[in-house]
N, C-alpha and C. Protein backbone atom coordinates (compact mmCIF):
# COMPACT_ATOMS: atom_id res chain seq x y z
N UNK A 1 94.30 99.31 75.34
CA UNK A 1 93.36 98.79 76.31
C UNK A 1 92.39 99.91 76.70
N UNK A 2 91.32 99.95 76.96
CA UNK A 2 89.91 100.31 77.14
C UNK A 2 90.60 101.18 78.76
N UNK A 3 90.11 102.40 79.14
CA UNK A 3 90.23 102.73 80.21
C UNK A 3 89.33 101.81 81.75
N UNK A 4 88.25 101.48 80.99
CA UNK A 4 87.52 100.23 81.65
C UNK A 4 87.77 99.81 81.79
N UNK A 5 88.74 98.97 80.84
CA UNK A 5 89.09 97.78 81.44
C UNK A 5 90.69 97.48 82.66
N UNK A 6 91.52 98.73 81.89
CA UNK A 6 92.69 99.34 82.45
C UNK A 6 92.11 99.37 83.89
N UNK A 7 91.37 99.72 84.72
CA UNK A 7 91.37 99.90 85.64
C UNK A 7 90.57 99.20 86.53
N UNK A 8 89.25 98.52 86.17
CA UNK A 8 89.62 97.04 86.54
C UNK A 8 90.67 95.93 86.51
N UNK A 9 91.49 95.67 85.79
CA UNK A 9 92.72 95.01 86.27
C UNK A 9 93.58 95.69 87.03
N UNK A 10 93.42 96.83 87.10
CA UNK A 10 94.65 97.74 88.14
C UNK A 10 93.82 97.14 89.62
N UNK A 11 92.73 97.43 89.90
CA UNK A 11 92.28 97.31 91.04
C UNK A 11 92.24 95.93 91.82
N UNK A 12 91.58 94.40 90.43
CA UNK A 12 91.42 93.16 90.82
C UNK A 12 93.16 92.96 91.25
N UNK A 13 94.18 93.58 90.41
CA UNK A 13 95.52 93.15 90.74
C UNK A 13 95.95 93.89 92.15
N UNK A 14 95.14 94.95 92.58
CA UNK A 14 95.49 95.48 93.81
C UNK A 14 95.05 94.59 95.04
N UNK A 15 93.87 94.26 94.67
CA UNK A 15 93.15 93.43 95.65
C UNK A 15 94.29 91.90 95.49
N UNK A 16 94.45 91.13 94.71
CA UNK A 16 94.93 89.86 94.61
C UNK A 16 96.22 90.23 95.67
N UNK A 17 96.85 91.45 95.65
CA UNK A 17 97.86 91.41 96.39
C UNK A 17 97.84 91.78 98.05
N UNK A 18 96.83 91.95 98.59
CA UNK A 18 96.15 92.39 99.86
C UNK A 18 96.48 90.77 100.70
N UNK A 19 97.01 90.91 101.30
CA UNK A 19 97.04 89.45 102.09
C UNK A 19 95.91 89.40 103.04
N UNK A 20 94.84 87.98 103.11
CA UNK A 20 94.05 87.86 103.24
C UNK A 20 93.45 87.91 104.72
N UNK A 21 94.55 88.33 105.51
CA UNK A 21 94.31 88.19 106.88
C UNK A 21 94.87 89.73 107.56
N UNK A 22 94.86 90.73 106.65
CA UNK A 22 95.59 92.08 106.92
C UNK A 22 94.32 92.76 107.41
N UNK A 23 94.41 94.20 108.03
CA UNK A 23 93.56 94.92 108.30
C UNK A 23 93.47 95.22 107.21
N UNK A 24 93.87 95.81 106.55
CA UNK A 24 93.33 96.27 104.92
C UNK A 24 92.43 95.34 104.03
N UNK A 25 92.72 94.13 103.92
CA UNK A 25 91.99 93.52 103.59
C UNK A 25 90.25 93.39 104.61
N UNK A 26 90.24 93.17 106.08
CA UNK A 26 89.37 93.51 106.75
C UNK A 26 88.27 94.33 106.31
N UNK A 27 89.08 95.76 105.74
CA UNK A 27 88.26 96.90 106.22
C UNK A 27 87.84 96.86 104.46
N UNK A 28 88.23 96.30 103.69
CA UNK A 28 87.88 96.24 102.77
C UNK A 28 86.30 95.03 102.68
N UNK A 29 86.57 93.64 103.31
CA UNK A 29 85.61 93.06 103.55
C UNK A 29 84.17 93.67 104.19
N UNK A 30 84.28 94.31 104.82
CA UNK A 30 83.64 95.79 105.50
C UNK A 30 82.87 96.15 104.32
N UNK A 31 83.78 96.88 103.58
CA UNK A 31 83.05 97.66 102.43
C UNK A 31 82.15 97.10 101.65
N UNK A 32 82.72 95.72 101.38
CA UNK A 32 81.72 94.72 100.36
C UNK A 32 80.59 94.37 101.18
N UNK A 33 80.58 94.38 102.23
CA UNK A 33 79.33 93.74 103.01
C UNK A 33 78.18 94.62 103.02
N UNK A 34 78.97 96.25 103.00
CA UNK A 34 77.99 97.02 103.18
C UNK A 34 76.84 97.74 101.76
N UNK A 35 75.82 98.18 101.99
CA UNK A 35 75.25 98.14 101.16
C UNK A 35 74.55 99.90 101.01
N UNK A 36 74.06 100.69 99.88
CA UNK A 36 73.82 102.04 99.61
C UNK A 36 72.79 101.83 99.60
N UNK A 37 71.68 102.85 99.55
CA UNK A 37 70.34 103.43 98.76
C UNK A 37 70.78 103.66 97.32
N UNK A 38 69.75 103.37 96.68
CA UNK A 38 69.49 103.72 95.06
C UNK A 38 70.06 105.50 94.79
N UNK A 39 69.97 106.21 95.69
CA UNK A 39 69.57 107.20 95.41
C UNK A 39 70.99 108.23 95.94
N UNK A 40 72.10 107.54 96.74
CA UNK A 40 73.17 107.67 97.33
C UNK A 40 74.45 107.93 96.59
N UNK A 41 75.02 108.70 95.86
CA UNK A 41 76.03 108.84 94.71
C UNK A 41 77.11 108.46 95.42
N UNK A 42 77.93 107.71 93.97
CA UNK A 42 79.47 107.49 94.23
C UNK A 42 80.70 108.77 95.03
N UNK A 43 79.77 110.16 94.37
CA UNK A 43 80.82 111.15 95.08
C UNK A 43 80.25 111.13 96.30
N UNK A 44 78.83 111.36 96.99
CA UNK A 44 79.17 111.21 98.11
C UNK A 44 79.91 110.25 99.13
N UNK A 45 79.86 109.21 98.73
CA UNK A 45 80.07 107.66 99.39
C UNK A 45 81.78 107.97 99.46
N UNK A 46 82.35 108.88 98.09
CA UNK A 46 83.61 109.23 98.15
C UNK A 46 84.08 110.05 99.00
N UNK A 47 83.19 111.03 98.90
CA UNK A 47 82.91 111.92 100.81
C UNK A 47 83.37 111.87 102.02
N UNK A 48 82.58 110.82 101.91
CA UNK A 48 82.31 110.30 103.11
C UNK A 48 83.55 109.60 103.60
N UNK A 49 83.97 108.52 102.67
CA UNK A 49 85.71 108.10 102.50
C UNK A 49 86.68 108.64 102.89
N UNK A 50 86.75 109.74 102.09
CA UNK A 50 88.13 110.63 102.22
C UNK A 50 88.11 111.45 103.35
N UNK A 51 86.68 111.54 103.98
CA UNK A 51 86.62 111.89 105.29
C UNK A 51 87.37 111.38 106.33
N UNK A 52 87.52 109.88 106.41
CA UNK A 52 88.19 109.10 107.32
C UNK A 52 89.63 109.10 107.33
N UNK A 53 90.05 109.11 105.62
CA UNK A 53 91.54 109.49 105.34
C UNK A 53 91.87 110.66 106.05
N UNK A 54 91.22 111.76 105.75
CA UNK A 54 91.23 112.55 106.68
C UNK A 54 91.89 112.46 108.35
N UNK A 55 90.54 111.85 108.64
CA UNK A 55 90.75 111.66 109.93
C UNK A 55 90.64 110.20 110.73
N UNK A 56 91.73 109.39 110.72
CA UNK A 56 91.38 108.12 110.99
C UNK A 56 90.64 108.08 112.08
N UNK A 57 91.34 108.43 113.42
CA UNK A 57 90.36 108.23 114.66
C UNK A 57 88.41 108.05 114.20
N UNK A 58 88.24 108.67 113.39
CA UNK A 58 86.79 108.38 113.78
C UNK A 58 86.13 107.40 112.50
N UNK A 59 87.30 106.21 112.93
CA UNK A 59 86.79 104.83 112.01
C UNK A 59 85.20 104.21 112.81
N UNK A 60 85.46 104.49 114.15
CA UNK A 60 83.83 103.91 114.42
C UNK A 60 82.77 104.83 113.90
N UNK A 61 82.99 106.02 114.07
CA UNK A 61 81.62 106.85 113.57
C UNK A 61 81.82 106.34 112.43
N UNK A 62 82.66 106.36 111.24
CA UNK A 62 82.69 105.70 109.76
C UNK A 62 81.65 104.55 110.13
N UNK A 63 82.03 103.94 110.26
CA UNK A 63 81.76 102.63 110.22
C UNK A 63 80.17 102.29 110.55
N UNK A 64 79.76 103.40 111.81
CA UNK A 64 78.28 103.54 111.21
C UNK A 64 77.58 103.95 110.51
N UNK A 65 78.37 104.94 109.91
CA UNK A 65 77.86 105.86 108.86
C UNK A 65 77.73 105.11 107.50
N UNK A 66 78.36 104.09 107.43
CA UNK A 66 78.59 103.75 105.94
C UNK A 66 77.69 102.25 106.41
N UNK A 67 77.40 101.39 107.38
CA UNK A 67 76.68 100.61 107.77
C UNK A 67 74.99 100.94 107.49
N UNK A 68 74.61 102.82 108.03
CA UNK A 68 73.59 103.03 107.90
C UNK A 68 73.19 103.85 106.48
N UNK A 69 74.34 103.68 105.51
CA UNK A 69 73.51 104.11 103.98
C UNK A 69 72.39 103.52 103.32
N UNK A 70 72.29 101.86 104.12
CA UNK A 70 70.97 101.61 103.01
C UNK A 70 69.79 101.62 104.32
N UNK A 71 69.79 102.60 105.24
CA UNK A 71 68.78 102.60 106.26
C UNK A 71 68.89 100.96 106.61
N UNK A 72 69.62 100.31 106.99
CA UNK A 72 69.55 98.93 107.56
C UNK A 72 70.73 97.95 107.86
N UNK A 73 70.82 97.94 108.95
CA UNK A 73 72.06 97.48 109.64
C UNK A 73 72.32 95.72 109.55
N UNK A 74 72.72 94.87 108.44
CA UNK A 74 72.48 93.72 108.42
C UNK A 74 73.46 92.83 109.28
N UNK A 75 73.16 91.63 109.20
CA UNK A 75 73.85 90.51 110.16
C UNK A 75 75.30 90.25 109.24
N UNK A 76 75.67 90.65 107.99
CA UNK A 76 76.68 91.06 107.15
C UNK A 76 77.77 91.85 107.62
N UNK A 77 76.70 93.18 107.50
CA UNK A 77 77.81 94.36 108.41
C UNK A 77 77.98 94.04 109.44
N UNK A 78 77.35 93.16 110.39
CA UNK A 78 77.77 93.61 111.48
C UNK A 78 79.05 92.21 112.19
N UNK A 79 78.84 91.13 111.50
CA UNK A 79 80.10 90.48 111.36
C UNK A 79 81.11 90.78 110.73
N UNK A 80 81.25 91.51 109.58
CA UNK A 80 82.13 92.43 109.09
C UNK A 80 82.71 93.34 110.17
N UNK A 81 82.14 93.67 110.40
CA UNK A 81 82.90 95.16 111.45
C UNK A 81 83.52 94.09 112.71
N UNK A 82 82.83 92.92 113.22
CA UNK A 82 83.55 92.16 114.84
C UNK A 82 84.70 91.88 114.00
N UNK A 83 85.02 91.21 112.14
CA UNK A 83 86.01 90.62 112.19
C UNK A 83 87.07 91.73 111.37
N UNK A 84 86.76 92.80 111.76
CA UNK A 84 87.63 93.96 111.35
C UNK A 84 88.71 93.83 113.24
N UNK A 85 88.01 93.76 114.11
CA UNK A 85 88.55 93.44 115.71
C UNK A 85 89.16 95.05 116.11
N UNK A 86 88.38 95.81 115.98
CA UNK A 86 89.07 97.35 116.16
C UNK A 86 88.80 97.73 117.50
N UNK A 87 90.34 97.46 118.10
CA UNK A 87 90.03 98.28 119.46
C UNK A 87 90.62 99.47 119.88
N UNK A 88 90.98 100.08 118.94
CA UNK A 88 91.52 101.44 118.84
C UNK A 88 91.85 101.76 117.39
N UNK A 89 90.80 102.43 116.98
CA UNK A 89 90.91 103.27 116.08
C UNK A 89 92.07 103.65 115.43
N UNK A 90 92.44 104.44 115.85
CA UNK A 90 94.37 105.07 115.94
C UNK A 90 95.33 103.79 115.38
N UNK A 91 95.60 102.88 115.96
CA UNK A 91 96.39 101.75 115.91
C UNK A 91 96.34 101.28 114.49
N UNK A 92 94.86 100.45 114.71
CA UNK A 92 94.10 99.81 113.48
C UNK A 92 94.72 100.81 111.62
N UNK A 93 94.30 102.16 112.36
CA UNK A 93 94.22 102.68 111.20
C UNK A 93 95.79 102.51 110.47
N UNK A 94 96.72 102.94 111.69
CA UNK A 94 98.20 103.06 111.60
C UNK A 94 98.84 102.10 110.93
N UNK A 95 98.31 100.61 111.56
CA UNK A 95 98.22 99.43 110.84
C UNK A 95 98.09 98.90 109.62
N UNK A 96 96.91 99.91 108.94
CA UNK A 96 96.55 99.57 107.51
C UNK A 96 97.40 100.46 106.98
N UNK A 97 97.69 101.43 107.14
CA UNK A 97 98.27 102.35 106.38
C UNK A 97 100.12 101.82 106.10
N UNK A 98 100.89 101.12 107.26
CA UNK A 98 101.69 100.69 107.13
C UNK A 98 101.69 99.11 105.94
N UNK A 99 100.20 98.57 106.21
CA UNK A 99 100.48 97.41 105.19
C UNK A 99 99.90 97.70 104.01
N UNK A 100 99.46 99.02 103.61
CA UNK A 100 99.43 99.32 102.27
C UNK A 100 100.80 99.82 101.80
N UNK A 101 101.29 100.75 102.68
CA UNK A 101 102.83 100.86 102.25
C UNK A 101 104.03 99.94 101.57
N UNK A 102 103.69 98.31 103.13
CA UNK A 102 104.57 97.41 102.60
C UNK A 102 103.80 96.46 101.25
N UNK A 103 102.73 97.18 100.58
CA UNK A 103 102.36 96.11 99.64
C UNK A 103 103.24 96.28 98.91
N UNK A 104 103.84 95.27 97.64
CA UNK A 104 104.13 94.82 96.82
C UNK A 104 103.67 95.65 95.61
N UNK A 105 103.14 96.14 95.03
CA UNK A 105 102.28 96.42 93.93
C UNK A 105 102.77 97.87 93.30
């Protein structure tokens, strides 16, 4: 199998297993909503990511930060982020990290 393709099915099979009402899944809906500049590389955007792994607490600064990559804050992101429902950072994050643990996969 193609490393291409190897890892698109690793990922679509990661996602199929995300239950659809998890914070992980959420913060993932998040991601799809949001949108880059042409000119914005995958390593930074990865950056910027592993920044948060880093440090969960500052999922709201994330969250604008990665809202304002294509210079424009849409009616997308920004229902994305109400139905992420984050009222503490800390928790939320603790949350996802425990239901990636209990995934299946």
């Amino acid at each position: 199998m193609k490393l291409n393709n190897f890892l698109l099915a690793q990922a679509m099979a990661f996602l199929i297993s995300v239950p659809p009402e998890s914070k992980l899944a959420k913060l993932f809906s998040f991601c799809l909503a949001t949108k880059t500049r042409k000119n914005f590389s995958g390593t930074e955007i990865m950056k910027l990511t592993y920044e948060l792994m880093e440090k969960p607490s500052n999922l709201p600064y994330w969250t604008q930060d990665v809202m304002g990559l294509d210079l424009d804050y849409s009616n997308e992101e920004w229902k994305a982020l109400g139905d992420m429902g984050v009222k503490d950072a800390d928790e939320f994050m603790a949350t996802l990290w425990q239901e990636l643990e209990d995934l299946n996969f």
